[in-house]
N, C-alpha and C. Protein backbone atom coordinates (compact mmCIF):
# COMPACT_ATOMS: atom_id res chain seq x y z
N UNK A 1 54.72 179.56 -24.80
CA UNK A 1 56.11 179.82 -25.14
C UNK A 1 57.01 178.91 -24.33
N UNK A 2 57.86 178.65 -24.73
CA UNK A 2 58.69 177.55 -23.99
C UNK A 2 60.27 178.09 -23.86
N UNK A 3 60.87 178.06 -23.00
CA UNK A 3 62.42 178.81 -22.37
C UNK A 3 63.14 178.25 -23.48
N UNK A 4 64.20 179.27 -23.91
CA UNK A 4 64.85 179.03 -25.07
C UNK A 4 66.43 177.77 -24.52
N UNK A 5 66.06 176.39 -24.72
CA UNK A 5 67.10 175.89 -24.81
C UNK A 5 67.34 175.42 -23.20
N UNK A 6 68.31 174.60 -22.41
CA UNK A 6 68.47 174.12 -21.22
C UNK A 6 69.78 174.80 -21.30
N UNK A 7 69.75 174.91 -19.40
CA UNK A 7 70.64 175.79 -19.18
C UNK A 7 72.29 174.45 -19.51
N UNK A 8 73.26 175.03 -19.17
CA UNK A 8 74.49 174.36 -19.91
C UNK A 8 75.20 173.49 -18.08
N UNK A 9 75.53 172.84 -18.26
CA UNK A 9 75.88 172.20 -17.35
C UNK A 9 76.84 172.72 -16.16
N UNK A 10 78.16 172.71 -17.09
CA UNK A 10 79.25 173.91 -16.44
C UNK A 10 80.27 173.81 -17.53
N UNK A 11 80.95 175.16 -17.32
CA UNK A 11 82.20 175.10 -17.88
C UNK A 11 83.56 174.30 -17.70
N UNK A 12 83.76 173.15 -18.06
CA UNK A 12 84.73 172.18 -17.44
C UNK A 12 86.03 172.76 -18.17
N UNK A 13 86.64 173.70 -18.27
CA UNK A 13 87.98 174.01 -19.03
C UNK A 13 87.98 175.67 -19.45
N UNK A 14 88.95 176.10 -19.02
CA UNK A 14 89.07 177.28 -19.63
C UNK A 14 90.46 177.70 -19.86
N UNK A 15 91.21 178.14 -20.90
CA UNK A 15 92.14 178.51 -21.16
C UNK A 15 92.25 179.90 -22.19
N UNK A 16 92.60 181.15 -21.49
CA UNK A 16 92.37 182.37 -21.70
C UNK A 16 90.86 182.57 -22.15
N UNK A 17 90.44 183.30 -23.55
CA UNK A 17 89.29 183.71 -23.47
C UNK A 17 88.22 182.63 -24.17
N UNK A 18 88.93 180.93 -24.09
CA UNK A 18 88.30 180.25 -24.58
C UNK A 18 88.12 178.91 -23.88
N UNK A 19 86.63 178.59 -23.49
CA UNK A 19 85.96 177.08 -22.83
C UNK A 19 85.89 176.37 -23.33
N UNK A 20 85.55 175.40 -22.69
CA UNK A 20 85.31 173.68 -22.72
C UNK A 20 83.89 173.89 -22.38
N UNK A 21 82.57 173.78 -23.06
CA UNK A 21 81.84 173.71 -22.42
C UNK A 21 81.01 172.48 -22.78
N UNK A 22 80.51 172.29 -21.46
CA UNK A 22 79.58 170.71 -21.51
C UNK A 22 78.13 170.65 -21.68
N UNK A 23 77.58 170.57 -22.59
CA UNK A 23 76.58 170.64 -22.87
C UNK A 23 75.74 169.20 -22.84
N UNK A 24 74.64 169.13 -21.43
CA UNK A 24 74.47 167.78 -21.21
C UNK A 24 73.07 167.60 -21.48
N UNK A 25 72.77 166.26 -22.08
CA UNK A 25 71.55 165.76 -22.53
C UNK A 25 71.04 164.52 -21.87
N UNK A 26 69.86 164.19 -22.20
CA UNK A 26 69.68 162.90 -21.57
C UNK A 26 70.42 161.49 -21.41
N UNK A 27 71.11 161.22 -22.83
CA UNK A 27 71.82 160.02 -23.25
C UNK A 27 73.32 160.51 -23.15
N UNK A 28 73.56 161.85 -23.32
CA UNK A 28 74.91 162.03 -23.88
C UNK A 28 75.33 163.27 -23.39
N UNK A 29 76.52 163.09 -23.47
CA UNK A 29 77.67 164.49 -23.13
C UNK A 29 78.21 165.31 -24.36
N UNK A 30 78.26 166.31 -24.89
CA UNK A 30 78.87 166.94 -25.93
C UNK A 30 79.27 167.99 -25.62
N UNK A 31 81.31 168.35 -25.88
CA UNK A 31 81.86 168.87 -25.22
C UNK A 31 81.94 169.91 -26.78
N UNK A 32 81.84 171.02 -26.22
CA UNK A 32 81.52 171.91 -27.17
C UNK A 32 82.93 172.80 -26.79
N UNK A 33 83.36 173.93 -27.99
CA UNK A 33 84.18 175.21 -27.76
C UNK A 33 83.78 176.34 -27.81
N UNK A 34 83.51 177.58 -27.31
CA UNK A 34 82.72 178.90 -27.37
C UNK A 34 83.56 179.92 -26.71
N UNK A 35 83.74 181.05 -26.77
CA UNK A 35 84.39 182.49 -26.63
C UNK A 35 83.61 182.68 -25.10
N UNK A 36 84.70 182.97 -24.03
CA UNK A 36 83.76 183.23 -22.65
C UNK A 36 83.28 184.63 -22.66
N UNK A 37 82.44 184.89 -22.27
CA UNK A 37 82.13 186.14 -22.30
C UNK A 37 81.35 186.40 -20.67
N UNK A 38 82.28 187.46 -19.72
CA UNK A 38 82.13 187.70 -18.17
C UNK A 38 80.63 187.80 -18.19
N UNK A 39 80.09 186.93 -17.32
CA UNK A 39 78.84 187.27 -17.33
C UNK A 39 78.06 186.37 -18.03
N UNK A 40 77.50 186.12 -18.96
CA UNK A 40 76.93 185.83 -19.70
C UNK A 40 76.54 184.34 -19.63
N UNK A 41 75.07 184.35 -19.74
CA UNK A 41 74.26 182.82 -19.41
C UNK A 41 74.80 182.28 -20.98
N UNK A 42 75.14 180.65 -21.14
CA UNK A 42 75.12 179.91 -21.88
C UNK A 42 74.08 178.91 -21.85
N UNK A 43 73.18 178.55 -23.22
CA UNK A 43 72.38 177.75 -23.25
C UNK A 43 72.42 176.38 -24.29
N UNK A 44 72.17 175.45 -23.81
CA UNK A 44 72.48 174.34 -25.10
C UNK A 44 70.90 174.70 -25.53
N UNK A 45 70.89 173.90 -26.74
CA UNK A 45 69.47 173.85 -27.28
C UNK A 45 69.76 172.72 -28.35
N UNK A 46 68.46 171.89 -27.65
CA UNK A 46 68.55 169.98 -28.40
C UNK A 46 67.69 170.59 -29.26
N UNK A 47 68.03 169.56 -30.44
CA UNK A 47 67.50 169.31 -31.64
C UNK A 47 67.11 167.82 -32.27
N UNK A 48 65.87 167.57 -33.26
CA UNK A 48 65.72 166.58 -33.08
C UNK A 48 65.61 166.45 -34.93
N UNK A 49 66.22 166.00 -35.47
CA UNK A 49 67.21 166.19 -37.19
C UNK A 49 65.95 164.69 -37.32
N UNK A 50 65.15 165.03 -38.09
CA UNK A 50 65.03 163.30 -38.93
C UNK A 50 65.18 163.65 -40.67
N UNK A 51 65.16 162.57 -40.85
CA UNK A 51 65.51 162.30 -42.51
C UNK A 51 65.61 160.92 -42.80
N UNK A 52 64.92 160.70 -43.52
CA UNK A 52 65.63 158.83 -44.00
C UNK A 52 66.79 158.98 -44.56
N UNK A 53 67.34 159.72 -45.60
CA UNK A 53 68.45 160.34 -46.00
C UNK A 53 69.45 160.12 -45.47
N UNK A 54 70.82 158.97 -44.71
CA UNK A 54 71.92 159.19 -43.73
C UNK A 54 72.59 160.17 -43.33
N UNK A 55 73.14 159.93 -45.23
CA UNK A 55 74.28 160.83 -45.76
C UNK A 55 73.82 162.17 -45.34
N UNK A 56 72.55 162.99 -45.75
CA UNK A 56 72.25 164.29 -45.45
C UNK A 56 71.87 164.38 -44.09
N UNK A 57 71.16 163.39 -43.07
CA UNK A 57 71.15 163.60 -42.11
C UNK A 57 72.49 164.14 -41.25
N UNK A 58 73.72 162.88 -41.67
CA UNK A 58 74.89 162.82 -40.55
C UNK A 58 75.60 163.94 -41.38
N UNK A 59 75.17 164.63 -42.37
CA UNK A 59 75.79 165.89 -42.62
C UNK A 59 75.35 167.14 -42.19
N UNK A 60 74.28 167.04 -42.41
CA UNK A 60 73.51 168.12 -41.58
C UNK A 60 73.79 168.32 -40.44
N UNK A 61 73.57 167.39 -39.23
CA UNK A 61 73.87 166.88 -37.58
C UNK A 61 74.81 168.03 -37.52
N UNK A 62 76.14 167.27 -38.31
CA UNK A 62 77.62 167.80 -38.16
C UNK A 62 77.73 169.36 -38.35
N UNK A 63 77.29 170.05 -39.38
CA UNK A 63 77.03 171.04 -39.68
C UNK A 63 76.75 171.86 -39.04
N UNK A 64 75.38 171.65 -38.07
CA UNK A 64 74.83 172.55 -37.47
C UNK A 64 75.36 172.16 -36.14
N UNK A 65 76.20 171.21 -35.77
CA UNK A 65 76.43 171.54 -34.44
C UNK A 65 77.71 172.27 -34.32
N UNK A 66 78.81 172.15 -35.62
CA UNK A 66 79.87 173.19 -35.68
C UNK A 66 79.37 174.44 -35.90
N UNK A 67 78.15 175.29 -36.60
CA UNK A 67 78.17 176.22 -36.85
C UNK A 67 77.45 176.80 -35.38
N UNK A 68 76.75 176.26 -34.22
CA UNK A 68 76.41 176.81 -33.19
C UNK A 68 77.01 175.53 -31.55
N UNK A 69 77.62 176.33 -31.25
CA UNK A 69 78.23 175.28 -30.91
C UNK A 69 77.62 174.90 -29.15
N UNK A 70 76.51 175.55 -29.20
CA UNK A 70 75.02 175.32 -28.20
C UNK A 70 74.02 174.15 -28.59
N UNK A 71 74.42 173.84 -30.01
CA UNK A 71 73.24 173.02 -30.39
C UNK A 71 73.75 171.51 -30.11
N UNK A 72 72.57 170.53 -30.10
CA UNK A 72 73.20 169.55 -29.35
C UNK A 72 71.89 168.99 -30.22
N UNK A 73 72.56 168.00 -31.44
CA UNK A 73 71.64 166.99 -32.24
C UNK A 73 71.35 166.09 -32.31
N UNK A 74 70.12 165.48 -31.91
CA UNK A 74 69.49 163.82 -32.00
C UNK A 74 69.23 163.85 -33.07
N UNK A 75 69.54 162.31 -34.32
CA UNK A 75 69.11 162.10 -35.41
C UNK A 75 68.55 160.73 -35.47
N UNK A 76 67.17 161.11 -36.46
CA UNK A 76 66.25 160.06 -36.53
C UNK A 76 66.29 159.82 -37.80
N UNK A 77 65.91 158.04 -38.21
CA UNK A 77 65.98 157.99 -39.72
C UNK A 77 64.18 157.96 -39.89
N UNK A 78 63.51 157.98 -39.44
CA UNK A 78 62.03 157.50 -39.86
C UNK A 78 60.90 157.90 -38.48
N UNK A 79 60.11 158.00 -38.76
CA UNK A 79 58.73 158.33 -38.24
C UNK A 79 58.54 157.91 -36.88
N UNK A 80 58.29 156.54 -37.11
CA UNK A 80 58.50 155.84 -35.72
C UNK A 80 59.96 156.24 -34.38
N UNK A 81 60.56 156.26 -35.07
CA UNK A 81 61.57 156.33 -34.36
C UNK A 81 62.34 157.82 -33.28
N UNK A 82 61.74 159.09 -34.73
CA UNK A 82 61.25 160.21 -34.35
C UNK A 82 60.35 160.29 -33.35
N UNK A 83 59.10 160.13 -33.36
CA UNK A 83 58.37 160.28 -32.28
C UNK A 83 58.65 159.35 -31.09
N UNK A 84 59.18 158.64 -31.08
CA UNK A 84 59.81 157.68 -29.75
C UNK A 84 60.81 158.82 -29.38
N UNK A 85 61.59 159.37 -30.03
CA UNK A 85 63.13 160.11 -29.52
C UNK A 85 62.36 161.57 -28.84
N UNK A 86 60.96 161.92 -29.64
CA UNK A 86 60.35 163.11 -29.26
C UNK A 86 59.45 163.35 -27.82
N UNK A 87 59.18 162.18 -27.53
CA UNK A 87 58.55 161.64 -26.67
C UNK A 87 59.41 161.90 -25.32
N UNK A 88 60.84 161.22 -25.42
CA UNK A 88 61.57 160.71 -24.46
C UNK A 88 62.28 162.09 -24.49
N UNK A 89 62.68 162.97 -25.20
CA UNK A 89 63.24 163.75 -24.81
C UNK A 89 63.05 165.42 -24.91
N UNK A 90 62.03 165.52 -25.39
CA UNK A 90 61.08 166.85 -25.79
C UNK A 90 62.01 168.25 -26.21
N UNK A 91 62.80 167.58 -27.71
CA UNK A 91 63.93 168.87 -27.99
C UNK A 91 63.03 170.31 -27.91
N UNK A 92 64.17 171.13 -27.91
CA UNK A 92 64.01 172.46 -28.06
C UNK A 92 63.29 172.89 -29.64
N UNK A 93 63.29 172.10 -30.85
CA UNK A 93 63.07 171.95 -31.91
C UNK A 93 63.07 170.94 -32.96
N UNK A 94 62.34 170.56 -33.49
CA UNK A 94 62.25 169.58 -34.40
C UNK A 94 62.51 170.14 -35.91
N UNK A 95 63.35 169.41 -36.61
CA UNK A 95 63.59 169.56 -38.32
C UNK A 95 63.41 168.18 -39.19
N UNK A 96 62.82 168.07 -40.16
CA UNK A 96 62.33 167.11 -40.12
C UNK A 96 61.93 166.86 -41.93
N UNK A 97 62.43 166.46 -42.89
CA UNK A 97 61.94 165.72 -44.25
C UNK A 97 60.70 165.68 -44.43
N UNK A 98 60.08 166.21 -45.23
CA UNK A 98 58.55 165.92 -45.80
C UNK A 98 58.25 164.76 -45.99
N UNK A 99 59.40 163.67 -46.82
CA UNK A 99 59.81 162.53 -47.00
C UNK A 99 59.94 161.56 -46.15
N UNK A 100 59.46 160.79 -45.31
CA UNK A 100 59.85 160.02 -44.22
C UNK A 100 59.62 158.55 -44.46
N UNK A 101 60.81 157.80 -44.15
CA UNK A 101 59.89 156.22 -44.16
C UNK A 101 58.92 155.91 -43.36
N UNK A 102 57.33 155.54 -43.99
CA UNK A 102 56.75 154.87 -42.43
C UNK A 102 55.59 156.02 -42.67
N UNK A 103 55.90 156.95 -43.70
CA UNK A 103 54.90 158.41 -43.36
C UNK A 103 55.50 159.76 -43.61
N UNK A 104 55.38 160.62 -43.11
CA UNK A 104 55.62 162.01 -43.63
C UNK A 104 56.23 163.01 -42.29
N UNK A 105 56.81 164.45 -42.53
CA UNK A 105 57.37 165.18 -41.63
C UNK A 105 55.86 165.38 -40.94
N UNK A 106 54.99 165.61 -41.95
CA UNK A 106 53.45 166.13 -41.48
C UNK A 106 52.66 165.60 -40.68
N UNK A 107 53.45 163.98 -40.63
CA UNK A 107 52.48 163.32 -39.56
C UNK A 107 53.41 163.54 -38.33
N UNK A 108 54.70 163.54 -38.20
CA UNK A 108 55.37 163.79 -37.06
C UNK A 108 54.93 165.69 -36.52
N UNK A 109 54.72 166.70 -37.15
CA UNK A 109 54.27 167.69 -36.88
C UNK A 109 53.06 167.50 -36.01
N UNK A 110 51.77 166.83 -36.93
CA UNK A 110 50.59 166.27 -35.87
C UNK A 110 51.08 166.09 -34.64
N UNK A 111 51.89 164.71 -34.57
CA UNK A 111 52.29 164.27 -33.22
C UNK A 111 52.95 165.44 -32.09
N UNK A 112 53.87 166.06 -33.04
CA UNK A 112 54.47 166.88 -31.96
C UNK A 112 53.52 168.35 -31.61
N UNK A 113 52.42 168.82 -32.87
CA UNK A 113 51.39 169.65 -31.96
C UNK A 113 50.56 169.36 -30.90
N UNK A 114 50.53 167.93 -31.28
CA UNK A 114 49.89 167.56 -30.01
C UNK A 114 49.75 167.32 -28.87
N UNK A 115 51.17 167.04 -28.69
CA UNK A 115 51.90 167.86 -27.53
C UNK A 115 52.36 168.75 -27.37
N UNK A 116 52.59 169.89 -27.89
CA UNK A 116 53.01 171.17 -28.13
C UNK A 116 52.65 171.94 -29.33
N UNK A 117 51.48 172.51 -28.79
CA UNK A 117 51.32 173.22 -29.97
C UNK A 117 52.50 174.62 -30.29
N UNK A 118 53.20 174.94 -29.82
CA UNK A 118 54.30 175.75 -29.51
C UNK A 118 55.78 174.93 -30.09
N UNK A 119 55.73 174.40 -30.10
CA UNK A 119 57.41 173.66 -30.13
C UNK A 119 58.06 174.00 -31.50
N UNK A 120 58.77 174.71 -32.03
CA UNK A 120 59.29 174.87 -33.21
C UNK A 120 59.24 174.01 -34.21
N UNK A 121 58.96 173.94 -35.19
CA UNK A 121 59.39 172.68 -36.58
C UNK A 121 59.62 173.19 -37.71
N UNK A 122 60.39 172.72 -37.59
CA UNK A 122 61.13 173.47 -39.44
C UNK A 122 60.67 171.95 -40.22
N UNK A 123 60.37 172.21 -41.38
CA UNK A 123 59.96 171.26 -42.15
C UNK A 123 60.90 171.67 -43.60
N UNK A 124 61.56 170.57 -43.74
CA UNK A 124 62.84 170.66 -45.24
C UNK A 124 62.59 169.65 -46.37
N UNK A 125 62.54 169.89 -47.13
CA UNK A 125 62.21 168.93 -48.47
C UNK A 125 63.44 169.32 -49.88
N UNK A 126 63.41 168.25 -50.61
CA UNK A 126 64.25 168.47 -51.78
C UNK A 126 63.09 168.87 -52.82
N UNK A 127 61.82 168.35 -52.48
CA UNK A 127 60.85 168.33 -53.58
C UNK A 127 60.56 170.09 -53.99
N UNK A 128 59.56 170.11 -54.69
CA UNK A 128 59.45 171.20 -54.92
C UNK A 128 57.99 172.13 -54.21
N UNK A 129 57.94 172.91 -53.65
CA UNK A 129 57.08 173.35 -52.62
C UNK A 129 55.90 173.14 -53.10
N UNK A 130 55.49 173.39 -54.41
CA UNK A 130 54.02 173.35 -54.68
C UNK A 130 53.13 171.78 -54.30
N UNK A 131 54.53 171.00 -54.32
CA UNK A 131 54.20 169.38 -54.80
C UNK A 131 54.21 168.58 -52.54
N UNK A 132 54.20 169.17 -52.04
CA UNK A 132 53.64 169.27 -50.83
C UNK A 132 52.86 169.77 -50.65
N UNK A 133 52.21 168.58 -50.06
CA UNK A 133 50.69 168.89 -49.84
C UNK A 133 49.95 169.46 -48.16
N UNK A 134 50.82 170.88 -48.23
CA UNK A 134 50.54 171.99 -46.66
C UNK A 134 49.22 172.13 -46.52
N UNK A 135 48.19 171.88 -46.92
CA UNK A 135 46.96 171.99 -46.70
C UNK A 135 46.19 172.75 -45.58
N UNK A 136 46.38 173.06 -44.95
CA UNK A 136 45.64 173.93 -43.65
C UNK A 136 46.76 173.47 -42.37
N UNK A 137 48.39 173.11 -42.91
CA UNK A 137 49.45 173.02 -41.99
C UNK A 137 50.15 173.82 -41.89
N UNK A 138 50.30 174.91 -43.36
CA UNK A 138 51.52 175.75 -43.23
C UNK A 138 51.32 176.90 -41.86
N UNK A 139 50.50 177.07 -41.35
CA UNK A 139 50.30 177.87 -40.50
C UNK A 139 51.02 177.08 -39.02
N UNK A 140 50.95 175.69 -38.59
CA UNK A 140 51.80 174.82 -37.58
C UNK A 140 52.64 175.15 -37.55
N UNK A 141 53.33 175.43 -39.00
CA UNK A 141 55.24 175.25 -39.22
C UNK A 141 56.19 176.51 -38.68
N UNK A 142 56.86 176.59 -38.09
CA UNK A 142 57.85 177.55 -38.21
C UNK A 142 58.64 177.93 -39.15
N UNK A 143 58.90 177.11 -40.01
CA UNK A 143 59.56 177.25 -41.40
C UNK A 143 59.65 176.52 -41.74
N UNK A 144 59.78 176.15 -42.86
CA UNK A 144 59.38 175.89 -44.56
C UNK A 144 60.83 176.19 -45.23
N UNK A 145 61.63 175.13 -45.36
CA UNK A 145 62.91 175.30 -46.34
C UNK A 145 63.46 174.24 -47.53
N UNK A 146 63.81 174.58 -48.20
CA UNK A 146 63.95 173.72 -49.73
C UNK A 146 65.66 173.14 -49.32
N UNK A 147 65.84 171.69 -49.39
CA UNK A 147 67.49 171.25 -49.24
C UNK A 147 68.32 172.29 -49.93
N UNK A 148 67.90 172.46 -50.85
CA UNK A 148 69.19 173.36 -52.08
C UNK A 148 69.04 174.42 -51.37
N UNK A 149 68.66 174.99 -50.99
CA UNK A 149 68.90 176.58 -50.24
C UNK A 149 69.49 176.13 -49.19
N UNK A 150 69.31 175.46 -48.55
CA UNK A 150 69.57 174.91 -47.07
C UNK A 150 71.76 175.06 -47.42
N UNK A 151 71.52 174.29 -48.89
CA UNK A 151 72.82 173.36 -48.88
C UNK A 151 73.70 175.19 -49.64
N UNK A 152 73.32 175.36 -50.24
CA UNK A 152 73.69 177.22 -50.77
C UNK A 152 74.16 177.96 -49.28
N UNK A 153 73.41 178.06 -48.68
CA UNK A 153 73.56 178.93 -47.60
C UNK A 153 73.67 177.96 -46.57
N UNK A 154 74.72 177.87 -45.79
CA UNK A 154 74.86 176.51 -44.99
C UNK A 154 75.07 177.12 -43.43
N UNK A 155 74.52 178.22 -43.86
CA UNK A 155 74.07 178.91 -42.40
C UNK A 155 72.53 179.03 -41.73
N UNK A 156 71.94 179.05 -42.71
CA UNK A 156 70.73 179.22 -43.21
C UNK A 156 69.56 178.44 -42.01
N UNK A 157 69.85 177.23 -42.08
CA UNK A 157 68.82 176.26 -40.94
C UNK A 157 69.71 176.99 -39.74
N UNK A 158 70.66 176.83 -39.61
CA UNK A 158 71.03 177.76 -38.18
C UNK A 158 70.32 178.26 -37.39
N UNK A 159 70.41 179.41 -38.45
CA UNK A 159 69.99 180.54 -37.94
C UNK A 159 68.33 180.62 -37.99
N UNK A 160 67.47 179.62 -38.65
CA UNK A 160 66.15 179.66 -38.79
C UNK A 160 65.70 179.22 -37.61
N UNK A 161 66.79 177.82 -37.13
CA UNK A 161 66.50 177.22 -35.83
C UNK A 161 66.77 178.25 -34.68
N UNK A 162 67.85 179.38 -34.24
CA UNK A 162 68.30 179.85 -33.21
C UNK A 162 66.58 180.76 -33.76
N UNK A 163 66.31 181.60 -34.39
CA UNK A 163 65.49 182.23 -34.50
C UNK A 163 64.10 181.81 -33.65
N UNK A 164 63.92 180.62 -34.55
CA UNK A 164 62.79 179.88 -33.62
C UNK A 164 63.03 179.68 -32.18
N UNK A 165 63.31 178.71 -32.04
CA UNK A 165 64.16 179.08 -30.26
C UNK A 165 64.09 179.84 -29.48
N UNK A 166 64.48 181.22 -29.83
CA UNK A 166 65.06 182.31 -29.18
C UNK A 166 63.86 183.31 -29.27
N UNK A 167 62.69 183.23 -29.94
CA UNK A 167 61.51 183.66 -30.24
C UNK A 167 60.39 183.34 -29.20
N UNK A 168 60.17 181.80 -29.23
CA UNK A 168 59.48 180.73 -28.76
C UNK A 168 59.71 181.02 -26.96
């Protein structure tokens, strides 16, 4: 099991019941907004978004880092590049296209069980589930989600990701 997420840096701003909080990563700073609540531990939790896809990647990114505003997203366009970013920075979770240039989400899953057999992966496709070929993988995955549901319910990976996470 692996600790849900890195702890948050500090609160650099507060004005009445609402922060500035800094949520720090290896490469980067992302200054997030969240409700203070006395007491209470805050956690970022990196994410590691691939897709060859831009457009749905840098929409997605955006998406999920407004709808949790803990999450803190690396985006990869392709295989290679994924496992270099996975390597160097060992997110809290991986999401990741069945579709990949260079290869598949399935071969980046390999890679990342193999260093973690634990590490969350959501695996997302536009295709249609039967036409992936899960073969003795669906059991690796943490979830299994279709774009069009994803894009319907645009809460949906959110909350699949905090789930995983917060489980893990």
């Amino acid at each position: 099991a692996i600790a849900p997420g890195r702890p948050v840096g500090r609160i650099v701003q507060t004005a009445g019941d609402v922060a500035a909080l800094r949520c720090e990563s290896v490469e980067s700073v992302h200054e997030h907004r969240r409700e203070v609540v006395a007491g209470a531990d805050v956690w970022c939790v990196e994410i590691l978004l691939v897709d060859g896809d831009e457009s749905w990647l840098s929409s997605t990114a955006t998406l999920l880092e407004h709808r949790r505003e803990r999450f803190v997203v690396r985006t990869e366009t392709d295989l290679a590049g994924a496992t270099e970013t996975y390597a160097e920075t060992e997110p809290d979770c991986v999401v990741s296209d069945f579709q990949l240039p260079a290869g598949t989400g399935l071969d980046l899953l390999a890679e990342v069980r193999s260093r973690d057999p634990d590490r969350p992966f959501v695996l997302v496709t536009g295709q249609p589930r039967e036409t992936v070929p899960l073969d003795g993988t669906a059991s690796l995955l943490t979830g299994f989600l279709h774009k069009r549901g994803i894009g319907g319910h645009d809460d949906l990976l959110a909350r699949r990701i905090e789930a995983a996470v917060d489980d893990g």
